[in-house]
Protein backbone atom coordinates (compact mmCIF):
# COMPACT_ATOMS: atom_id res chain seq x y z
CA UNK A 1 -6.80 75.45 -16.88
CA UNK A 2 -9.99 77.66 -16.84
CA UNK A 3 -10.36 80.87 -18.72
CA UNK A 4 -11.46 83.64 -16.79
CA UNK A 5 -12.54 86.06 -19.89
CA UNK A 6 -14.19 82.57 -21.48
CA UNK A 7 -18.27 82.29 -21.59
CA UNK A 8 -20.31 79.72 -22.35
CA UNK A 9 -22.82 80.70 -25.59
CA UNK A 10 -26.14 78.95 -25.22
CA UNK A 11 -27.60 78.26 -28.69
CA UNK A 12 -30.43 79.07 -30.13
CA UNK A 13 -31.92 75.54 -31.19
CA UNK A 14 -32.63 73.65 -27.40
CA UNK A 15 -30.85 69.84 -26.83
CA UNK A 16 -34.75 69.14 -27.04
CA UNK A 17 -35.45 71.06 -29.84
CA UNK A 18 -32.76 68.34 -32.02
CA UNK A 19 -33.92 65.46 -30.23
CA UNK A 20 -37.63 66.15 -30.93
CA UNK A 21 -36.64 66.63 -34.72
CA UNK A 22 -34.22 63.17 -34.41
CA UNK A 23 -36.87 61.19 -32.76
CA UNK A 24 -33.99 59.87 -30.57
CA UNK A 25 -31.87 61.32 -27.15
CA UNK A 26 -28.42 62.37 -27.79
CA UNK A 27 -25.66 60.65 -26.01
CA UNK A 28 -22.32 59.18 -25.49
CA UNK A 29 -21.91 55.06 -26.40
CA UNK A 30 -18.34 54.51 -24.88
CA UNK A 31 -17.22 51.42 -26.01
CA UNK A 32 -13.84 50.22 -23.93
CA UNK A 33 -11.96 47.01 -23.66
CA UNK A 34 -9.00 44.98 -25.06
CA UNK A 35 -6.66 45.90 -28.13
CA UNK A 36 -8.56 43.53 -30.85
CA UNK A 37 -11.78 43.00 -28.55
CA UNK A 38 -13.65 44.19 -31.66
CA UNK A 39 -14.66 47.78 -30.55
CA UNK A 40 -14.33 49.64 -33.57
CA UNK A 41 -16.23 46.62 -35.19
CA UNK A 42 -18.84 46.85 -33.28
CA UNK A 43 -19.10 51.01 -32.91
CA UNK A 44 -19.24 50.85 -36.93
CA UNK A 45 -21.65 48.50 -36.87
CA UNK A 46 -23.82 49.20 -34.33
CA UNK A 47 -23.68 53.05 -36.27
CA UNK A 48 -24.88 51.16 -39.38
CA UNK A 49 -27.61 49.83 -37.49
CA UNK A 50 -28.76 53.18 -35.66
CA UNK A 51 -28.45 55.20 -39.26
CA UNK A 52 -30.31 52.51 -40.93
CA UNK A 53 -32.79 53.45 -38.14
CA UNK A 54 -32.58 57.17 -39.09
CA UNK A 55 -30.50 58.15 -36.13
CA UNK A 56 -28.49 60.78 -35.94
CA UNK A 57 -24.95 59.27 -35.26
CA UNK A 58 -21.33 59.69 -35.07
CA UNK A 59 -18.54 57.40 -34.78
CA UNK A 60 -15.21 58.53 -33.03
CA UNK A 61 -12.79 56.43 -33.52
CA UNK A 62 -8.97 55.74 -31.78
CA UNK A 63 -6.96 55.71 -34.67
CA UNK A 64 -8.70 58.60 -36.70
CA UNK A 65 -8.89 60.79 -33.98
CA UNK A 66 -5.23 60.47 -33.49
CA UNK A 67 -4.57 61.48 -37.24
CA UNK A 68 -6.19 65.31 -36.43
CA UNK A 69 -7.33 66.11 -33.00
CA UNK A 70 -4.99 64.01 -30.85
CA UNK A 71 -2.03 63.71 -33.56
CA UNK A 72 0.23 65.99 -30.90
CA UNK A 73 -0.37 63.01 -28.60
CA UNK A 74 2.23 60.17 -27.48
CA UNK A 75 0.72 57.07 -25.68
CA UNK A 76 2.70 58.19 -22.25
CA UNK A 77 -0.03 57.61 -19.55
CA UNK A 78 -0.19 61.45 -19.45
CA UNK A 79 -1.05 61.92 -22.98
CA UNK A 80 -3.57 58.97 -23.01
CA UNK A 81 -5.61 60.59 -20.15
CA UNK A 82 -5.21 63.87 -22.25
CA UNK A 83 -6.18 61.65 -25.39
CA UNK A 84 -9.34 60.42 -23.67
CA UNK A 85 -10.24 63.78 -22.11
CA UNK A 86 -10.44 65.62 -25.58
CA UNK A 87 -12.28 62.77 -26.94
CA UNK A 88 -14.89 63.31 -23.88
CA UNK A 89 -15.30 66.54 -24.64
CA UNK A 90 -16.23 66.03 -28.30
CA UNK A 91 -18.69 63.65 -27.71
CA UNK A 92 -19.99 65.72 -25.18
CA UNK A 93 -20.69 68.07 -27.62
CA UNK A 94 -22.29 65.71 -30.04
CA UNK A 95 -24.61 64.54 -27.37
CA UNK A 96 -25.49 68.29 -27.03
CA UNK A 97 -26.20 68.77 -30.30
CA UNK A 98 -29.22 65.51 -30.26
CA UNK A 99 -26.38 63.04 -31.69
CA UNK A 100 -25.53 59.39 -30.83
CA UNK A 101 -21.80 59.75 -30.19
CA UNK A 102 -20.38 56.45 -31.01
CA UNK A 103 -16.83 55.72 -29.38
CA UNK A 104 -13.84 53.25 -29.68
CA UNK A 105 -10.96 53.42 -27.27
CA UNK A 106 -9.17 51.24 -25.31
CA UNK A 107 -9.50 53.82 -22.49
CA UNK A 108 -7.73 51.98 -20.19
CA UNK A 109 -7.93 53.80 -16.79
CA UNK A 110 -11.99 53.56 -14.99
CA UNK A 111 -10.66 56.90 -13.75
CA UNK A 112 -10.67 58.78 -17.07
CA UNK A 113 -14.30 56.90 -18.07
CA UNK A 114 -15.72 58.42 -15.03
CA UNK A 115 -14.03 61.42 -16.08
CA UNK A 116 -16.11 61.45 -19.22
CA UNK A 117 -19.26 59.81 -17.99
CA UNK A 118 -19.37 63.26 -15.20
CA UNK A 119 -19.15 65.95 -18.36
CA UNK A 120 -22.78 64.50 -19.62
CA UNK A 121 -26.09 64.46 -17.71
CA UNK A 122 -27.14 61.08 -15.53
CA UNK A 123 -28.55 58.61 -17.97
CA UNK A 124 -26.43 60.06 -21.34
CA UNK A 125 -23.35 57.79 -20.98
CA UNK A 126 -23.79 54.63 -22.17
CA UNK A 127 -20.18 52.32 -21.15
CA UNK A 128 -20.06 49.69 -23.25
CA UNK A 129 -17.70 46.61 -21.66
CA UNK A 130 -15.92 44.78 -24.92
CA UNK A 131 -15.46 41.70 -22.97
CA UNK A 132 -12.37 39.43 -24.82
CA UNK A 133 -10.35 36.91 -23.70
CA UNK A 134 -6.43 38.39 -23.92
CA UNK A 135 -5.55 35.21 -26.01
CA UNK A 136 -8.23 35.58 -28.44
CA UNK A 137 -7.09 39.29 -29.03
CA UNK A 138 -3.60 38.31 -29.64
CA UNK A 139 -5.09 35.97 -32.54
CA UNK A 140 -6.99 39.06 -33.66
CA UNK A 141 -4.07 41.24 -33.79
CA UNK A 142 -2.90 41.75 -37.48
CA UNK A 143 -0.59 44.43 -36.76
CA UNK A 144 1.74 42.10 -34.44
CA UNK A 145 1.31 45.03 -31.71
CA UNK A 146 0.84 42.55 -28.82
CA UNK A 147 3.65 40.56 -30.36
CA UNK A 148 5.50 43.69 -30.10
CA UNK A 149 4.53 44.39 -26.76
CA UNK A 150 6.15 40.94 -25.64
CA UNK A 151 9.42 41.52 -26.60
CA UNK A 152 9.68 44.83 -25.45
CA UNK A 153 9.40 46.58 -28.78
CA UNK A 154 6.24 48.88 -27.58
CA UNK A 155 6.39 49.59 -23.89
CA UNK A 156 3.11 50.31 -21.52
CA UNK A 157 1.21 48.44 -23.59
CA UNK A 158 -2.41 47.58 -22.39
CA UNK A 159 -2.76 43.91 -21.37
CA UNK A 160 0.68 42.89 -20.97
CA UNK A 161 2.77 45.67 -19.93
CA UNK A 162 0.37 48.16 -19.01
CA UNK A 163 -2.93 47.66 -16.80
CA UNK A 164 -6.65 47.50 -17.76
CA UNK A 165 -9.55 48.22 -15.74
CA UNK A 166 -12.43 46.02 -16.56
CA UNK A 167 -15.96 48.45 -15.56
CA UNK A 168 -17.61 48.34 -12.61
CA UNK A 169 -20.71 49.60 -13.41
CA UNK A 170 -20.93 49.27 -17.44
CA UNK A 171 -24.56 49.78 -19.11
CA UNK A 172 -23.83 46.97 -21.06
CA UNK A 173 -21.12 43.85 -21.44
CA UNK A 174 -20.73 42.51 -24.90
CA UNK A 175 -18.48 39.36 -25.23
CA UNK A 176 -16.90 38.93 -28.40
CA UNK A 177 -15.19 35.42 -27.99
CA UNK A 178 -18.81 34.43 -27.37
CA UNK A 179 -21.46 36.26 -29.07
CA UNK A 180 -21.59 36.76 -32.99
CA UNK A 181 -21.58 40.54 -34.49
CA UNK A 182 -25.56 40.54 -35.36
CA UNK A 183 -26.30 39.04 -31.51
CA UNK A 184 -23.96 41.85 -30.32
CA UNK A 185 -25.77 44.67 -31.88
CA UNK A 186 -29.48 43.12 -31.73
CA UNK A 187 -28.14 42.92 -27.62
CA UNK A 188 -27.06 46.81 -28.10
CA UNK A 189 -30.13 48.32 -30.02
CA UNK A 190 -32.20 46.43 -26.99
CA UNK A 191 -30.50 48.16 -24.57
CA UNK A 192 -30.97 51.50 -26.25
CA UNK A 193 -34.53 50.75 -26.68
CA UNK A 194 -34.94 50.08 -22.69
CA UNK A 195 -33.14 53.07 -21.49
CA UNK A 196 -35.69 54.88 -24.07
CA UNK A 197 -32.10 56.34 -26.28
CA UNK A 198 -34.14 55.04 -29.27
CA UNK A 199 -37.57 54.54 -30.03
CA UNK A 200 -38.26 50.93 -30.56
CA UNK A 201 -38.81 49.79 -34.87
CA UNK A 202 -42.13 49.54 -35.85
């Protein structure tokens, strides 16, 4: 709900004034897919790749994020939309502040991505499409949560209880089953390069 007596304080260093300093444009890489599609691998490593770079980056991850920020949160569909609207909001401000904002959630719902993708400026959300066969992230999943999941022990869960919305209009598709972690993230830096996020290595 909006604040009435609530302002917005403009800062003294500029969005331009960081990104001249970084050498780089700050903005939101939301990677979405499958439970065990390999997103937080590839956010982390893809991160690795960018600092090694000397970018300016951040990595937001599902699971950490619900240990502070989102630890008040269930996974009802209501809290999950809350879940991924908080997390849009911090990487908003990371992007703000000349930072490559680095997500991993499932974020199920296209709804709540284009939720996100409308709090940053054209061009500064980046959707990146874990593509994963469900079968080859129920091999993946050490935890037994889709195992779970099929005998009822975890209800609404994503991919066999619980819908999810493939993008429609993702920057980027990276297919795990398919393409090996260094592929992946050469494909990713590429991308970044050609939408002129990064400057390309010398």
């Amino acid at each position: 709900m909006a604040q009435n007596n609530v302002v917005w304080h403009h800062a003294s260093v500029t969005r331009e004034d960081r990104q001249a300093r970084n050498r780089h444009r700050g903005v939101v890489v939301w990677f979405t897919g499958l439970s065990g599609s390999g997103k937080s691998t590839l956010a982390h490593a893809l991160e690795k790749r960018l600092f090694d770079m000397g970018c300016q980056t951040v990595v937001l991850d599902g699971d950490n994020v619900r240990h502070g920020l989102c630890g008040d949160l269930t996974f009802s569909e209501t809290d999950r939309k809350e879940n991924i609207r908080r997390i849009g909001e911090v990487a908003k401000l990371f992007a703000e502040a000349g930072v490559i904002a680095i997500t991993a959630f499932i974020s199920p719902f296209r709804e709540d991505r284009e939720r996100v993708r409308g709090l940053v400026p054209h061009g500064d959300f980046i959707e990146v499409y874990v593509e994963c066969p469900l079968e080859v992230c129920e091999t993946r999943d050490v935890k037994g949560f889709y195992k779970k999941a099929r005998t009822g022990e975890i209800p609404s869960y994503t991919g066999i209880s619980s819908p999810y919305e493939s993008p429609e209009r993702a920057e980027c598709v990276v297919n795990t089953a398919q393409t090996s972690l260094d592929a992946s993230i050469d494909k990713l830096v590429d991308m970044l390069q050609a939408s002129r996020v990064i400057q390309p290595e010398a």
